[in-house]
Protein backbone atom coordinates (compact mmCIF):
# COMPACT_ATOMS: atom_id res chain seq x y z
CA UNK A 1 102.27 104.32 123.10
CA UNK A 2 99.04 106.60 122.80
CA UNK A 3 98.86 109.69 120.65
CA UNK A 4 95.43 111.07 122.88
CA UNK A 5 93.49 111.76 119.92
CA UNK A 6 90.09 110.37 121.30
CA UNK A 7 87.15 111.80 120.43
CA UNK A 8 84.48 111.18 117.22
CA UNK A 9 84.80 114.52 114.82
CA UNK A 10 86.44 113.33 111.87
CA UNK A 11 90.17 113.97 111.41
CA UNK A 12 91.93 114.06 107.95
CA UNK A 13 94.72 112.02 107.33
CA UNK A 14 97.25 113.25 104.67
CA UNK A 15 97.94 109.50 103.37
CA UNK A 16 100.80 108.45 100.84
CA UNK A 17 100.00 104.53 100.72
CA UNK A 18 103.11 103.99 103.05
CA UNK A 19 103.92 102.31 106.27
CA UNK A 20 103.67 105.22 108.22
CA UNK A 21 100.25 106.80 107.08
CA UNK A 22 98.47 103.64 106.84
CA UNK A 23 99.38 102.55 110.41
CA UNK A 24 98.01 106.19 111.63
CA UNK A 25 94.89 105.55 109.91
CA UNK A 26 94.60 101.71 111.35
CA UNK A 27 95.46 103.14 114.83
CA UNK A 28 93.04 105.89 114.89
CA UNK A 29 90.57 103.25 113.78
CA UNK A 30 91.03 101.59 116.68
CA UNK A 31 90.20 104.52 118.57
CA UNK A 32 86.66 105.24 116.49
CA UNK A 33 87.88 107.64 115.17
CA UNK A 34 86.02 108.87 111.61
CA UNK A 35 88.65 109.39 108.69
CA UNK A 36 89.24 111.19 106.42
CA UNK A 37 91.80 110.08 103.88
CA UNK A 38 93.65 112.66 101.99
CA UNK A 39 95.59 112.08 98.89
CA UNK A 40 97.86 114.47 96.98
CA UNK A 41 99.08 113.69 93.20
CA UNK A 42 101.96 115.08 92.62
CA UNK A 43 103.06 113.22 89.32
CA UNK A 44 106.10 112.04 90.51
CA UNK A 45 106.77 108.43 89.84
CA UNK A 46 105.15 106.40 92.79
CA UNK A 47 102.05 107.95 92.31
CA UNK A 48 100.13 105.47 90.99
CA UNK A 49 101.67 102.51 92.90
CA UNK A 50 100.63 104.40 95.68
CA UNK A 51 97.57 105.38 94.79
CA UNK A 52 96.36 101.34 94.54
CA UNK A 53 98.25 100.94 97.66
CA UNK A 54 96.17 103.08 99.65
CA UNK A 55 92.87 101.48 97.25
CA UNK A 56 94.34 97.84 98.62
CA UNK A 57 94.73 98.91 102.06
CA UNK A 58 91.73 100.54 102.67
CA UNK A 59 89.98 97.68 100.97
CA UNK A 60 91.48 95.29 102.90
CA UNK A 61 90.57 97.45 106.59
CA UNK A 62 86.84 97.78 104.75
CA UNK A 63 85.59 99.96 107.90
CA UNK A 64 83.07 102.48 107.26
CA UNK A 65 84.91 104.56 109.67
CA UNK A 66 86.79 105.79 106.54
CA UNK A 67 85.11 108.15 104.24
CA UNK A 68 86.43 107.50 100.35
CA UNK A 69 89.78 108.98 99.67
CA UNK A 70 89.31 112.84 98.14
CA UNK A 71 92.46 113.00 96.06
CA UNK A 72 94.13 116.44 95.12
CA UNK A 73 96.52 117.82 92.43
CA UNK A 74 99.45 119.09 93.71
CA UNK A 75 101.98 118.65 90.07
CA UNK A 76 105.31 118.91 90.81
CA UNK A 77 106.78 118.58 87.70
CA UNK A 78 107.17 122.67 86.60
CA UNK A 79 108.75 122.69 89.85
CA UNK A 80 111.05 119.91 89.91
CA UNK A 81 112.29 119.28 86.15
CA UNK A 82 114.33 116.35 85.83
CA UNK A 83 115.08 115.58 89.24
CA UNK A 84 114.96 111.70 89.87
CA UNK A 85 111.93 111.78 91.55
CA UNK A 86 110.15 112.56 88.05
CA UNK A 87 112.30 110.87 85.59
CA UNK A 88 113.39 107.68 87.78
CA UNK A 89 116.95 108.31 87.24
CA UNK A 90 119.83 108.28 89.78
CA UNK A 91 117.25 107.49 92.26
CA UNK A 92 119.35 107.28 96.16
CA UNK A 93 120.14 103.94 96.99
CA UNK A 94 120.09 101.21 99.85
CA UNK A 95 123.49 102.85 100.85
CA UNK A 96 121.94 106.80 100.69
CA UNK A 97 121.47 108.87 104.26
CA UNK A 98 117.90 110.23 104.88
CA UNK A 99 118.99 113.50 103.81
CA UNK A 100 119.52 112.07 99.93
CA UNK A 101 115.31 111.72 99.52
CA UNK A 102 114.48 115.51 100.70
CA UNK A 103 112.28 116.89 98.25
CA UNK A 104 112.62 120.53 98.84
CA UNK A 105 109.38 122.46 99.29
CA UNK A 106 107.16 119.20 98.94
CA UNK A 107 105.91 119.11 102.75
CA UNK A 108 104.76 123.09 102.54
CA UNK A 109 103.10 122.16 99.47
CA UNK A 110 101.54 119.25 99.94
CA UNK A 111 100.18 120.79 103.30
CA UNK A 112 98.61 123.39 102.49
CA UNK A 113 96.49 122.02 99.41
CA UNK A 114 95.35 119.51 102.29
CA UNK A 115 95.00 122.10 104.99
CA UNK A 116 93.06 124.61 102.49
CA UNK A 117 90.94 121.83 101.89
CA UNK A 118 89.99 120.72 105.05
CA UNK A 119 89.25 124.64 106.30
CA UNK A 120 86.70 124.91 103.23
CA UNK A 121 84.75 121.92 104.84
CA UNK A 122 84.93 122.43 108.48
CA UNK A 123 87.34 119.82 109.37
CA UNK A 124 89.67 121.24 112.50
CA UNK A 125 92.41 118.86 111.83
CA UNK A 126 94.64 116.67 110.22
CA UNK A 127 97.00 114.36 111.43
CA UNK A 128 100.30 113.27 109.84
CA UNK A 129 102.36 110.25 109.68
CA UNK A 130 105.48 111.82 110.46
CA UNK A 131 107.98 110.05 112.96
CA UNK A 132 110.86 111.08 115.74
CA UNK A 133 113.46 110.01 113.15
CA UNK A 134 112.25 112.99 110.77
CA UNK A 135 115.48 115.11 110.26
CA UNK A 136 114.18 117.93 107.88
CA UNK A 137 113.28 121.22 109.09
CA UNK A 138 109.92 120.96 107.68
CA UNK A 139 108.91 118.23 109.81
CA UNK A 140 109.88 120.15 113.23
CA UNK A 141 107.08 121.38 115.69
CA UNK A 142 108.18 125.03 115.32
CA UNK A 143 107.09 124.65 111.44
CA UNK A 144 103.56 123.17 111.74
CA UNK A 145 102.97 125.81 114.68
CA UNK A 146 103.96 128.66 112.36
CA UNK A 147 102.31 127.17 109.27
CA UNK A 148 99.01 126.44 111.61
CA UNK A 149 99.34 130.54 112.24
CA UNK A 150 99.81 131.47 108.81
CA UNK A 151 96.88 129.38 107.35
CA UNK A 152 94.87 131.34 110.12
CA UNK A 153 96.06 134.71 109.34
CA UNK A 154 94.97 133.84 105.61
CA UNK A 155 91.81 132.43 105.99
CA UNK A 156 90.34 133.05 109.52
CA UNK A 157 89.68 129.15 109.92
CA UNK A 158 91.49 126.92 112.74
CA UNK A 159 93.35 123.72 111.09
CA UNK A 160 95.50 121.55 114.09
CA UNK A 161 98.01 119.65 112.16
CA UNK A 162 98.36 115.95 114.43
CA UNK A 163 101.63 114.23 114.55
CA UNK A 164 101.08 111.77 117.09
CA UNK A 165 103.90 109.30 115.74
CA UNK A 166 106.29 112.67 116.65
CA UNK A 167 107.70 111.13 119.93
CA UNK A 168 108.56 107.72 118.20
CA UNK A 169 110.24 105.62 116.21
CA UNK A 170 109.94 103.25 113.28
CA UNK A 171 109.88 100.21 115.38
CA UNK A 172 107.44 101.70 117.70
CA UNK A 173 105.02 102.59 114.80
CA UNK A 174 105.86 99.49 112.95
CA UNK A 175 104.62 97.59 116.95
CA UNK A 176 101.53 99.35 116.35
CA UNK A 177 100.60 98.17 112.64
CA UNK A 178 100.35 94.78 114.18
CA UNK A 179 97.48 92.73 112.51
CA UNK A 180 96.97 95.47 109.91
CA UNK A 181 97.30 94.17 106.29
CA UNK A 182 100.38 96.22 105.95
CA UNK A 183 101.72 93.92 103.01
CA UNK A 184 99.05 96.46 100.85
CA UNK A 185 101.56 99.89 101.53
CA UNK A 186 103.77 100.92 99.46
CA UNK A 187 107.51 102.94 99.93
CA UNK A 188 109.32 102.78 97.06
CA UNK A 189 111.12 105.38 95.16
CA UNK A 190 111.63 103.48 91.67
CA UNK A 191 108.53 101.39 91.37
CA UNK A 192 109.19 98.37 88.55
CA UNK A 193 106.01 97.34 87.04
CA UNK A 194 103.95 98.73 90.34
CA UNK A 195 106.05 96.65 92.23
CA UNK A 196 108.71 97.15 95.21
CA UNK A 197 112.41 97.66 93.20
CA UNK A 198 114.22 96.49 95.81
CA UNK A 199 117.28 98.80 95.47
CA UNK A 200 116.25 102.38 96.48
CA UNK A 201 116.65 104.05 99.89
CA UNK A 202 113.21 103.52 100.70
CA UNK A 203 112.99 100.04 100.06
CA UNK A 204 115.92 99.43 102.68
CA UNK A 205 114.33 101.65 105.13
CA UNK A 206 111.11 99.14 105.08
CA UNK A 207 113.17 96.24 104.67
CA UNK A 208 115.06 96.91 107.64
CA UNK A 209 111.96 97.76 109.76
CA UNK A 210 109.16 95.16 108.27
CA UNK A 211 112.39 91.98 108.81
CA UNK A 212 112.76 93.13 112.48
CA UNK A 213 108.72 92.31 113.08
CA UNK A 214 107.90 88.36 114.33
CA UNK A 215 106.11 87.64 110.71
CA UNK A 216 108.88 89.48 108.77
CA UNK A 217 108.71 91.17 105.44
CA UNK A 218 105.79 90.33 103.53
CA UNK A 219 107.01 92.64 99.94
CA UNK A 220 107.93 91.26 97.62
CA UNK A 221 111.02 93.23 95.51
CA UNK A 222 111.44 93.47 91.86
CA UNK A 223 115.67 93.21 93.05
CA UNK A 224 115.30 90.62 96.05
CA UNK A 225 119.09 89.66 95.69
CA UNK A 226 119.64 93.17 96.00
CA UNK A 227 118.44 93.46 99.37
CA UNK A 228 118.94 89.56 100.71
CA UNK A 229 121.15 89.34 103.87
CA UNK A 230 122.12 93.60 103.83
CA UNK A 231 120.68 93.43 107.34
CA UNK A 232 121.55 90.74 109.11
């Protein structure tokens, strides 16, 4: 599946060190496509196992396609108090629906640091890793057209915001990442010692996907009995 972005201006790409991102940025490499990486710290408690995620990953691609990562503070924390994704507690499980990880406002927020940024330098858009399977309002094409209007009401500047992993799903994407080093991401919502915990919602979500691939599930999980057999 194609997303039709094809041509060489550089396009930011809003990453988070997860499956989804880094397969956007490895597919639009493939299309010579100049990147952009964008990274927004937050402070909630995968930041920095994501942040040497993306470090790996990008290390491991070594393209010079890829401009160095400009990382921006977005703190959540004033915001968000003690909700489990700052203090690690009572974080959703392997047995938690999608809707159990929303982070309220975090999407708006994290976009428009991103989108402010890139209208300051003259980049015209930025692409997202966001798939079909995306329940929240905040990931619907109604949103990102109104929030593309409202950040050129504000500031007279055009930012496109690209989805092209939109009209598919995780095993689709996941097809795509093929030959990427994508053993480097990281989704996890309680990160033990910078490694995978093997018990959250997130860590089922790329279990599930990364075991349905040929080569299988390259993570290794700070819980592996946790997840061992849940989806077979």
């Amino acid at each position: 599946m194609k997303s039709g972005v094809r041509d060489s201006e550089t396009i930011a790409l809003l990453m988070s060190g997860g499956l989804d991102s880094a397969i956007l940025l490895g597919h639009l490499l493939r299309q010579g496509v100049q990147i952009q990486p964008i990274y927004i710290a937050t402070g909630c408690m995968w930041q920095e196992a994501e942040q040497q995620a993306i470090e790996r990953f990008l290390g491991q691609l070594d393209s010079c396609e890829v401009e160095p990562v400009v990382e921006l503070e977005m703190p959540l924390a004033d915001l968000y108090g003690d909700h489990w994704s700052m203090t690690g507690e009572k974080v959703p499980d392997e047995s938690t629906p999608d809707e159990a990880v929303f982070l309220w406002g975090r999407n708006p927020l994290l976009l428009l640091k991103a989108m402010l940024w890139c209208s300051g330098r003259g980049i015209s858009r930025l692409a997202l890793g966001m798939l079909e399977s995306n329940p929240f309002a905040d990931a619907s094409a109604k949103f990102f057209e109104q929030f593309e209007q409202s950040l050129f009401t504000a500031t007279g500047t055009e930012v496109r915001v690209l989805r092209p992993f939109s009209k598919m799903s995780k095993a689709e994407v996941l097809e795509l990442g093929t030959g990427m080093p994508l053993q480097e991401t990281f989704s996890c919502l309680a990160p033990q010692r910078g490694q995978h915990c093997g018990a959250c919602n997130k860590c089922a979500e790329r279990a599930h996907g990364l075991r349905s691939l040929p080569g299988g599930d390259p993570t290794k999980y700070a819980n592996e009995l946790r997840l061992a057999g849940q989806f077979f």
